[in-house]
N, C-alpha and C. Protein backbone atom coordinates (compact mmCIF):
# COMPACT_ATOMS: atom_id res chain seq x y z
N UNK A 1 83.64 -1.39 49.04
CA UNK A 1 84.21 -0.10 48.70
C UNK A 1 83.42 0.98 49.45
N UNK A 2 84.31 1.82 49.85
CA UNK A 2 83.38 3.19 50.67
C UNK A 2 82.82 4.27 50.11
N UNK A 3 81.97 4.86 50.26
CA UNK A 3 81.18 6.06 49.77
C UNK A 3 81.96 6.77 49.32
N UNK A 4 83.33 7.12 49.62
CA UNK A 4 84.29 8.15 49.50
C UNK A 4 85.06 7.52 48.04
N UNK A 5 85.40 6.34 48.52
CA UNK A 5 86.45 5.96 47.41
C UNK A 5 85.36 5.85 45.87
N UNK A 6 83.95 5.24 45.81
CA UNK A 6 82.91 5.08 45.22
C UNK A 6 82.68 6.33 44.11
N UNK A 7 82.84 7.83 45.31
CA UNK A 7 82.44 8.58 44.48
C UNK A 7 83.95 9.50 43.87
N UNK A 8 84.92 9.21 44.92
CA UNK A 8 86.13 9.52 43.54
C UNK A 8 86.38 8.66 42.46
N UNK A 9 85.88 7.15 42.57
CA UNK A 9 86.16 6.23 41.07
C UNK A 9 84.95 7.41 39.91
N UNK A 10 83.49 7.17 40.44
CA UNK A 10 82.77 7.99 39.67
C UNK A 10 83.04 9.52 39.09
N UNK A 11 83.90 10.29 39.94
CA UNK A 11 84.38 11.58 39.23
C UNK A 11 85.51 11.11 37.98
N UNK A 12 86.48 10.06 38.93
CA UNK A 12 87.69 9.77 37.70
C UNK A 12 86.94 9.54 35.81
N UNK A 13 85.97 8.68 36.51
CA UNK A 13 85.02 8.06 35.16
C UNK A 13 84.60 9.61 34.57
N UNK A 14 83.72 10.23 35.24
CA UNK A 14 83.27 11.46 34.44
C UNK A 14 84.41 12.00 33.68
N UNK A 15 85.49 12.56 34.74
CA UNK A 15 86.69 13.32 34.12
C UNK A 15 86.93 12.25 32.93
N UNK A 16 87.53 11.64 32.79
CA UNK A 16 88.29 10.67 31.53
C UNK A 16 87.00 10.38 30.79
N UNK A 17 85.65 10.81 30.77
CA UNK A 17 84.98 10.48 29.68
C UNK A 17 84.97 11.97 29.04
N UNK A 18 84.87 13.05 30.32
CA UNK A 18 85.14 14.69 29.05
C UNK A 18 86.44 14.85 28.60
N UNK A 19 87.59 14.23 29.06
CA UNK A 19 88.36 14.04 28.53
C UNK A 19 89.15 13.61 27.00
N UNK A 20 88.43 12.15 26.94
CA UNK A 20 88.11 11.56 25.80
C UNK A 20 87.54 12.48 24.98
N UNK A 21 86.10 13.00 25.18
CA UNK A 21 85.42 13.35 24.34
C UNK A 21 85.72 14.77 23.76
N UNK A 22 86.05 16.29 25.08
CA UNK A 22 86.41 17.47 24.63
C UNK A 22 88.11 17.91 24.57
N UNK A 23 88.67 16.78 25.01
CA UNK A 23 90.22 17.24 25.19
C UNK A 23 90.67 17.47 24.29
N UNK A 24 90.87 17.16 23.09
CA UNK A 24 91.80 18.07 21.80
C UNK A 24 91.15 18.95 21.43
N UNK A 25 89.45 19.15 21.34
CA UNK A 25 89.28 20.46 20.92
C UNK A 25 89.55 21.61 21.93
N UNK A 26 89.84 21.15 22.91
CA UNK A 26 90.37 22.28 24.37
C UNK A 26 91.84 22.70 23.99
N UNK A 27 92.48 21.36 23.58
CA UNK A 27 94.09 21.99 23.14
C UNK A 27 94.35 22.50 22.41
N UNK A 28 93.21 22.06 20.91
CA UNK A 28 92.84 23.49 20.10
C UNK A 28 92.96 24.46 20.10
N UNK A 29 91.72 24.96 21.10
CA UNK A 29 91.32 26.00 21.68
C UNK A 29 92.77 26.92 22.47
N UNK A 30 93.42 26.18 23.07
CA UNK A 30 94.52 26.72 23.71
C UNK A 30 95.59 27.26 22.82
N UNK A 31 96.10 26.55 22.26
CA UNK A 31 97.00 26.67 21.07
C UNK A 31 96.87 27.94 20.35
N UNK A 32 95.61 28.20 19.66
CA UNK A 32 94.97 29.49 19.24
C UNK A 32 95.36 30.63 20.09
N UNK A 33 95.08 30.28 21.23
CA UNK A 33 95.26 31.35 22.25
C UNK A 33 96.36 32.01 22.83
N UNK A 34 97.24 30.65 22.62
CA UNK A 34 98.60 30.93 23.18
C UNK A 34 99.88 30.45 22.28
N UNK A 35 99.48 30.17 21.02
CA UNK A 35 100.54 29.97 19.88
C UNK A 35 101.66 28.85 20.05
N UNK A 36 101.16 27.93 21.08
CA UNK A 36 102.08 27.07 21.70
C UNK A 36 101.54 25.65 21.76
N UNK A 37 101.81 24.53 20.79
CA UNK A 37 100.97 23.16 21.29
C UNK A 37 101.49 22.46 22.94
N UNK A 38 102.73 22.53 23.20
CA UNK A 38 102.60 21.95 24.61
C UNK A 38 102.78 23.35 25.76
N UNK A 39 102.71 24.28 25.31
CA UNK A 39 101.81 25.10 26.51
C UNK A 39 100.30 24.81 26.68
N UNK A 40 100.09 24.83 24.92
CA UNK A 40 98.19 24.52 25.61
C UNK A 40 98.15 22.98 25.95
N UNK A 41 98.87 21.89 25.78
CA UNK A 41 98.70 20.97 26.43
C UNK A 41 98.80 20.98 28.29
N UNK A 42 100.08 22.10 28.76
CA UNK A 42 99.60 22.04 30.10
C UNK A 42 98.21 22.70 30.69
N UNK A 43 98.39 23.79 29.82
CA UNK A 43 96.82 24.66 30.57
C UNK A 43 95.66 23.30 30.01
N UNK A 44 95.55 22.48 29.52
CA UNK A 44 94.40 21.88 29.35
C UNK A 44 94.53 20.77 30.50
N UNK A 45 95.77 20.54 30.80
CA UNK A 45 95.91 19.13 31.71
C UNK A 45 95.60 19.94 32.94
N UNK A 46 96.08 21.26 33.39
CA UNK A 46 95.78 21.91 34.59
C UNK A 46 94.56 21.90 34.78
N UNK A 47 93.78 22.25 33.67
CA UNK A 47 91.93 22.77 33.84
C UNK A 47 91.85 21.27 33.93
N UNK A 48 91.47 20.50 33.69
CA UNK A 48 91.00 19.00 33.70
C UNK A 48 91.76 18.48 35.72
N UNK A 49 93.19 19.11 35.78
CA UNK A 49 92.66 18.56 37.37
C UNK A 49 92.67 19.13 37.89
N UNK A 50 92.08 20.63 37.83
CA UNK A 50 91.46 21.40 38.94
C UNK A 50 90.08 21.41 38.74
N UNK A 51 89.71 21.03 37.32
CA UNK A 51 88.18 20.41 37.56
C UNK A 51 87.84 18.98 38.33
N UNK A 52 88.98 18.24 37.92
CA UNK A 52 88.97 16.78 38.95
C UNK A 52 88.80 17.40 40.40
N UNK A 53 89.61 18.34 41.11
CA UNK A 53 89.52 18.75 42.16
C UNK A 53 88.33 19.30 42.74
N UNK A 54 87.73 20.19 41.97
CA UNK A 54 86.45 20.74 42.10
C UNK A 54 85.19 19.94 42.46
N UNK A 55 85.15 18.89 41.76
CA UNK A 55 83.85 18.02 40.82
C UNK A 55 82.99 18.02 42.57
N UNK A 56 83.54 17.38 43.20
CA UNK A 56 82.46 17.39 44.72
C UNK A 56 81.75 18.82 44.99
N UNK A 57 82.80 19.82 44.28
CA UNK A 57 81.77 21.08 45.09
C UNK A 57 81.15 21.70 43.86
N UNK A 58 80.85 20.84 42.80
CA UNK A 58 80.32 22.26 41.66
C UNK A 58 78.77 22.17 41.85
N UNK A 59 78.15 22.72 42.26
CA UNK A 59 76.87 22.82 42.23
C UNK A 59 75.81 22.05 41.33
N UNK A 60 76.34 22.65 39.63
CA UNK A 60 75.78 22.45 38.64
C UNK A 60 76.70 21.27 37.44
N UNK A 61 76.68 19.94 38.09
CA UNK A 61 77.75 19.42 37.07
C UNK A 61 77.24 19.30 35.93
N UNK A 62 76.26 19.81 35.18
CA UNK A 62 75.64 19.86 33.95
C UNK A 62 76.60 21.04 33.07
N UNK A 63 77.27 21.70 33.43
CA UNK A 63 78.12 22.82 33.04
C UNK A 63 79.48 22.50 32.91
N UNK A 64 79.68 21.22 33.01
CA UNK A 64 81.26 20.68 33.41
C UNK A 64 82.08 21.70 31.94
N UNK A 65 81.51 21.21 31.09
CA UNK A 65 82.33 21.38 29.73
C UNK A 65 82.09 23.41 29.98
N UNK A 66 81.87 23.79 30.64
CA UNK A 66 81.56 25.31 29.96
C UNK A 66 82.36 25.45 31.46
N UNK A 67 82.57 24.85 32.69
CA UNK A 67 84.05 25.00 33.47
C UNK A 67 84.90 25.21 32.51
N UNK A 68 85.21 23.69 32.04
CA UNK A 68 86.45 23.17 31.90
C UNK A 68 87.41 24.63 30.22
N UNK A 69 85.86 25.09 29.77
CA UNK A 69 86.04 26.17 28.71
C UNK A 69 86.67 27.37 29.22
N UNK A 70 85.99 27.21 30.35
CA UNK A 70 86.40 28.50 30.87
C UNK A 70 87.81 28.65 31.96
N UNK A 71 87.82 27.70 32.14
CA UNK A 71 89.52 27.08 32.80
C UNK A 71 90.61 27.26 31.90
N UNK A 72 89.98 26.50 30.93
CA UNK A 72 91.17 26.94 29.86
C UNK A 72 91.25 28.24 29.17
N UNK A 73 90.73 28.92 29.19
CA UNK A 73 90.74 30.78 28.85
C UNK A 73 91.57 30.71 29.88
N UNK A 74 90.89 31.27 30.92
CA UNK A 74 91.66 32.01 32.08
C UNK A 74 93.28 31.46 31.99
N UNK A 75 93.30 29.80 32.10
CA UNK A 75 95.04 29.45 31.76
C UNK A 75 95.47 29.85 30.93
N UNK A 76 95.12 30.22 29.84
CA UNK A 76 95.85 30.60 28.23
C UNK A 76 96.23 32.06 29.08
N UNK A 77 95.32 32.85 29.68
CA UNK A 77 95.37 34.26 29.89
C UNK A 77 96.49 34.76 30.85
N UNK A 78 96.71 33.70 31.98
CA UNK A 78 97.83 33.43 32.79
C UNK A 78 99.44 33.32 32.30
N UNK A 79 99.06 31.93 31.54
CA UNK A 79 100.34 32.11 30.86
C UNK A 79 100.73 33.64 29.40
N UNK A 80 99.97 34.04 28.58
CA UNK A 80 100.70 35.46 28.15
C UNK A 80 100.70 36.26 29.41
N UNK A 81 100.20 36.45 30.01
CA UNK A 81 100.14 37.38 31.47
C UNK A 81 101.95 36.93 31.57
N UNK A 82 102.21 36.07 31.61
CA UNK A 82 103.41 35.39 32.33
C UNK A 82 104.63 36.05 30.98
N UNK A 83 103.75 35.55 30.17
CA UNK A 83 105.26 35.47 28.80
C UNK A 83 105.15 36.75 28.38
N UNK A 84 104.34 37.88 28.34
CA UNK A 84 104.31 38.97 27.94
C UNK A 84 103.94 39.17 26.56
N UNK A 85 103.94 38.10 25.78
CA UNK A 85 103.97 38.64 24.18
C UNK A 85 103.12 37.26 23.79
N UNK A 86 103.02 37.33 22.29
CA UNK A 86 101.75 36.11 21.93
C UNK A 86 103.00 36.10 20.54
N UNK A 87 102.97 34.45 20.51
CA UNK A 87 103.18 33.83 19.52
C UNK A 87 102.59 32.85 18.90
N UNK A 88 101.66 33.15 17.60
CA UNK A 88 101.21 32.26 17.25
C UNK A 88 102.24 31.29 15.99
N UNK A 89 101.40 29.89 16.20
CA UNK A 89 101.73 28.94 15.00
C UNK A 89 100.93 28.55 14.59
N UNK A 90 101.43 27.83 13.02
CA UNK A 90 100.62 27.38 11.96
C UNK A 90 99.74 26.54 12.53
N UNK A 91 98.90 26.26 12.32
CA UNK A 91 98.36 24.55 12.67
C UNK A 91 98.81 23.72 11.69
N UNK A 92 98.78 22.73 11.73
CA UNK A 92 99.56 21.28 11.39
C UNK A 92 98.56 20.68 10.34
N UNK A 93 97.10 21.32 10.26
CA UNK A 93 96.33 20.70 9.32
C UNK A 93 96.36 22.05 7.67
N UNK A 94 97.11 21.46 7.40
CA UNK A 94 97.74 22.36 5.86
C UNK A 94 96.43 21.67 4.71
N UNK A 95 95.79 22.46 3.51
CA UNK A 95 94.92 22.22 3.27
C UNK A 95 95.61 21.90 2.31
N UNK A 96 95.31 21.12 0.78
CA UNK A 96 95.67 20.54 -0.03
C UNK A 96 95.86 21.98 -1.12
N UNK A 97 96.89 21.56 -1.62
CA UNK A 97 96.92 23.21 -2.94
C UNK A 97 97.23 22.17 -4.27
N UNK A 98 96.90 23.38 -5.08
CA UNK A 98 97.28 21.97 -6.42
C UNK A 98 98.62 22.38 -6.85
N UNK A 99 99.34 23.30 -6.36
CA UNK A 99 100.92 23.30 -7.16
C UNK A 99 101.88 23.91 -5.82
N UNK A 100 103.00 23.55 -6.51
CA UNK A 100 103.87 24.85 -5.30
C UNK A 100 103.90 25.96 -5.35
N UNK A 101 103.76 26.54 -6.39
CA UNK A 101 103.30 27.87 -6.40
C UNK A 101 102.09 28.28 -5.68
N UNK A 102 101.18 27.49 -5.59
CA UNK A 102 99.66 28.40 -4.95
C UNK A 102 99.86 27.83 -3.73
N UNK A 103 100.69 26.76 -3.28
CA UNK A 103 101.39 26.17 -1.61
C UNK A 103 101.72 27.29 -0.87
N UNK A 104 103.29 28.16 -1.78
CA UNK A 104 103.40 29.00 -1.36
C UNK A 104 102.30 30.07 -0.89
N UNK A 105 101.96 30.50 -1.77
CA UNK A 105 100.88 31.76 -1.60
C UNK A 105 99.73 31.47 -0.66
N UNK A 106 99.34 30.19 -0.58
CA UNK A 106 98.78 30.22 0.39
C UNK A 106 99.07 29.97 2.08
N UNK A 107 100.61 29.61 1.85
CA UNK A 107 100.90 29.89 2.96
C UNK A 107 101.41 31.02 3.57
N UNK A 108 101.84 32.00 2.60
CA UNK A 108 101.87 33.15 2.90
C UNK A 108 100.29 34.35 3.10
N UNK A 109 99.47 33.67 2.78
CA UNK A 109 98.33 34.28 2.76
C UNK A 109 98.04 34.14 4.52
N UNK A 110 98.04 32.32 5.01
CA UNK A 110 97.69 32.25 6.40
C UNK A 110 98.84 32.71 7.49
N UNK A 111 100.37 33.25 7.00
CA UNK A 111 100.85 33.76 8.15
C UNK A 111 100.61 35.27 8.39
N UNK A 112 100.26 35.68 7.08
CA UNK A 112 99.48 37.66 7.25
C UNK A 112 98.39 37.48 8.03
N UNK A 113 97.41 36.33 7.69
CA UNK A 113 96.26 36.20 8.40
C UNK A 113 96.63 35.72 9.90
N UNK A 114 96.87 34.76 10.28
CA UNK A 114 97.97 34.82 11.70
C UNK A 114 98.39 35.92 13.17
N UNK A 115 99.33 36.60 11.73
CA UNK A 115 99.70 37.48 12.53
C UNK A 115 99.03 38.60 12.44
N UNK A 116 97.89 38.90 12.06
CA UNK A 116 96.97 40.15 12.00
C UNK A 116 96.28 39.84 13.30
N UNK A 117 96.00 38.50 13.41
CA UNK A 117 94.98 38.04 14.76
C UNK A 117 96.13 38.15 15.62
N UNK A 118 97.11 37.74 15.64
CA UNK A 118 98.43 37.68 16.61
C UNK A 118 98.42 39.15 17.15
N UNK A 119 97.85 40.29 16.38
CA UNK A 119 98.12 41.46 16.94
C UNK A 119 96.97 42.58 17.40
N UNK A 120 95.57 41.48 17.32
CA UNK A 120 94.46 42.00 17.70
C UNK A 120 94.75 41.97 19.42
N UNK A 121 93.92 42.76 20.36
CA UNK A 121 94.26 42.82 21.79
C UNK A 121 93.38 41.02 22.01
N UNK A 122 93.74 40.77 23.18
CA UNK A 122 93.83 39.29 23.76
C UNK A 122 92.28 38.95 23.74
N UNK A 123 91.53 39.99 24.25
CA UNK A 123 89.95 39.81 24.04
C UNK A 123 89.37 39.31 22.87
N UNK A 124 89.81 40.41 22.04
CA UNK A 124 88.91 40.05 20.25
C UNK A 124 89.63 38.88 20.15
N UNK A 125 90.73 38.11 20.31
CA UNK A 125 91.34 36.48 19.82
C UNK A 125 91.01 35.44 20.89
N UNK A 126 90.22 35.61 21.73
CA UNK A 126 89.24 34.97 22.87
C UNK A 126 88.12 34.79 22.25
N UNK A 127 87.34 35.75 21.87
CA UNK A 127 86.04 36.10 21.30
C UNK A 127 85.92 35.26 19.86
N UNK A 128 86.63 35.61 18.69
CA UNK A 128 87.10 34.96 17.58
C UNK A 128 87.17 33.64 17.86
N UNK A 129 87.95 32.89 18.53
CA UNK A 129 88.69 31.73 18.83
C UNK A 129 87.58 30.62 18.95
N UNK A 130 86.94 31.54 20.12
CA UNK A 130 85.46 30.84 20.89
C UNK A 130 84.15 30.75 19.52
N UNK A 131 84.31 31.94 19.12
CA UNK A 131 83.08 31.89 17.82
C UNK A 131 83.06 31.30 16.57
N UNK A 132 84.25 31.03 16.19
CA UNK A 132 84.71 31.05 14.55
C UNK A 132 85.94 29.79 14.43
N UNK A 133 85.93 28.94 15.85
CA UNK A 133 86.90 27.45 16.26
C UNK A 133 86.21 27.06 16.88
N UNK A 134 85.40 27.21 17.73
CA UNK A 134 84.55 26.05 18.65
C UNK A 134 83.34 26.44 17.79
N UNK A 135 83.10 27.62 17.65
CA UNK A 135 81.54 27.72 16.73
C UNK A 135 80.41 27.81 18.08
N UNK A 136 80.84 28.61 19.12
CA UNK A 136 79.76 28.28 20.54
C UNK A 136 79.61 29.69 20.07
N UNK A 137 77.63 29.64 20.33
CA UNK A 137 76.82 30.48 20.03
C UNK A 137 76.99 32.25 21.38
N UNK A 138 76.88 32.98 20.60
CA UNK A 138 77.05 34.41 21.24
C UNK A 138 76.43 34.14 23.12
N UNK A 139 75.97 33.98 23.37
CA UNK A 139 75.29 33.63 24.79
C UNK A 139 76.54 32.74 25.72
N UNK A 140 76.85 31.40 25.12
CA UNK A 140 77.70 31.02 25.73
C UNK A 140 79.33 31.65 25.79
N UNK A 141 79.54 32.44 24.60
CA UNK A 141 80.91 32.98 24.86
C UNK A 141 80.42 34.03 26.22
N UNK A 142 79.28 34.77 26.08
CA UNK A 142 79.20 35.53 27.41
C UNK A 142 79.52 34.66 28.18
N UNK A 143 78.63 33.82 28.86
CA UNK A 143 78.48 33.40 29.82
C UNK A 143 79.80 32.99 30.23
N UNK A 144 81.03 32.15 29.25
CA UNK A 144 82.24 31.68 29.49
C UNK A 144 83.30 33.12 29.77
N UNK A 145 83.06 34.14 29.02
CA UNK A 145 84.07 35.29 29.78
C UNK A 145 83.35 36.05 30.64
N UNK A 146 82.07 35.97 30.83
CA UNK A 146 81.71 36.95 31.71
C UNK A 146 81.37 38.46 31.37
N UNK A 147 81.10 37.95 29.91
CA UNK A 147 80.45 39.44 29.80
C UNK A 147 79.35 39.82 28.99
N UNK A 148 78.67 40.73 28.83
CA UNK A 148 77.35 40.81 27.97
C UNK A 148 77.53 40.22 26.48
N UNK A 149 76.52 39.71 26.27
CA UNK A 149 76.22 39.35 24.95
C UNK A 149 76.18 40.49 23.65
N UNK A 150 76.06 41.28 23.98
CA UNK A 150 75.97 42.39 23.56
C UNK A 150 77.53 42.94 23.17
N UNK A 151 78.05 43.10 23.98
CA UNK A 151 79.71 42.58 24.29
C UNK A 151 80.46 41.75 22.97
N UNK A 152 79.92 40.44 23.12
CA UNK A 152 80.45 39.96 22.64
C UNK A 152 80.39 40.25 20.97
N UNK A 153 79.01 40.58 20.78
CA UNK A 153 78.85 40.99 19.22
C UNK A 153 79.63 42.09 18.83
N UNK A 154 79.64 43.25 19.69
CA UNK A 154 80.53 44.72 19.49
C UNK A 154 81.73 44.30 19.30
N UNK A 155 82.50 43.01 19.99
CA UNK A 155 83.88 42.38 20.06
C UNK A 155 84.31 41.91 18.47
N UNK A 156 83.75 41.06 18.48
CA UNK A 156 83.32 40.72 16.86
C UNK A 156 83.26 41.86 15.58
N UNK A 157 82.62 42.58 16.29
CA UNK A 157 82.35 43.10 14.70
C UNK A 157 83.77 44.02 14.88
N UNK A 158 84.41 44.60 15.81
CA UNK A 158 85.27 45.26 16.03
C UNK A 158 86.50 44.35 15.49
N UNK A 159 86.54 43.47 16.12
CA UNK A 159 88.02 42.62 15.92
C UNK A 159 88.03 41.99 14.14
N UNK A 160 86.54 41.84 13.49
CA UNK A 160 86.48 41.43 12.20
C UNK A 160 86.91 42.65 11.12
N UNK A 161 86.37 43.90 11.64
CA UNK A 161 86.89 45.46 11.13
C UNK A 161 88.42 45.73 10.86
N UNK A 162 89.07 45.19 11.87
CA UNK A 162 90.40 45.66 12.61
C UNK A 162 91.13 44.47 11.69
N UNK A 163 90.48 43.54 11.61
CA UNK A 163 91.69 42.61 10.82
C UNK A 163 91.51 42.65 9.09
N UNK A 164 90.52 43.11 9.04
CA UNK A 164 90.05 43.26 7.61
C UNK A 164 90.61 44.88 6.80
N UNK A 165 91.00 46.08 7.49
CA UNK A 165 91.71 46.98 7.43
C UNK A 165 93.34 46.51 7.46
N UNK A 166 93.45 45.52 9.02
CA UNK A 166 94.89 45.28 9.07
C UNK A 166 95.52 44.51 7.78
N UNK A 167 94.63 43.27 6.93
CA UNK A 167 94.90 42.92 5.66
C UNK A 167 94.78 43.50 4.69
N UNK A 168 93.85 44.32 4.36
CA UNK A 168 93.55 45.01 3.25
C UNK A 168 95.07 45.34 2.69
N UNK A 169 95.66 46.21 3.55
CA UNK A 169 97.11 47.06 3.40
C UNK A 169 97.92 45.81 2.88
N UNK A 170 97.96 44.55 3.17
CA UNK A 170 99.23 43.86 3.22
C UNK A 170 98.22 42.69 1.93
N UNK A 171 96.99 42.37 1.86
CA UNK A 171 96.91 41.11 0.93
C UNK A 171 96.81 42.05 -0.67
């Protein structure tokens, strides 16, 4: 086998092991972003092979997963760029209630909550998404959008303000 073919089997292996390991929490991640499970299934399959594409020239492949994080932002950001408007959906993991009555109410509780984030600007539901669904510490959301850390806390406390006023009125 040749050096060439050698080290695309070895990228395939890398890719399909971050694959395995970060790919649904990426479609997660997308979904959140873009209110769509097989939209964020393409932006996650796109970032995964334009990181396949990349892998020979990344400098630092110790960062793969904070690419592949940041691939999938920018795609989520592309496609509303594209669709103009944000629609979010439920997620599929419904928590246990003890009657139909508190079923209801609590599902009416998470589509106010929903659509309050549905109507924060695209940043604060980037910021949120990244902090409070992946749980990645203030430093790395910088580093993944590119902007101060500092940033990111003002984002936060702003977008936590804004939805906590935007419910107040309606819960």
């Amino acid at each position: 086998m040749s050096r060439q073919a050698q080290a695309e089997q070895a990228a395939d292996e890398i890719v399909a092991g971050l694959f395995r390991e970060h790919g649904l929490s990426l479609v997660r991640l997308a979904v959140l972003l873009t209110g769509d499970r097989a939209t964020a299934e393409d932006v996650v399959q796109d970032a995964f092979l334009g990181f396949q594409r990349a892998w020979p020239r990344l400098h630092d492949q110790d960062k793969a997963l904070a690419y592949l994080r940041a691939s999938v932002v920018n795609g989520c950001r592309s496609v509303l760029r594209r669709r103009g408007r944000v629609q979010l959906r439920r997620d599929e993991d419904d928590l246990p209630v003890s009657s139909a009555e508190a079923a209801v109410m609590a599902e009416q509780d998470r589509r106010l909550v929903l659509a309050a984030v549905g109507r924060l600007p695209a940043r604060m539901r980037e910021v949120l998404a990244l902090r409070y669904y992946l749980d990645l510490p203030y430093e790395e959301i910088a580093g993944l959008l590119g902007i101060t850390k500092g940033t990111v806390s003002s984002t936060i406390s702003r977008a936590l303000a804004t939805l906590g006023r935007d419910l107040e009125e309606k819960l």
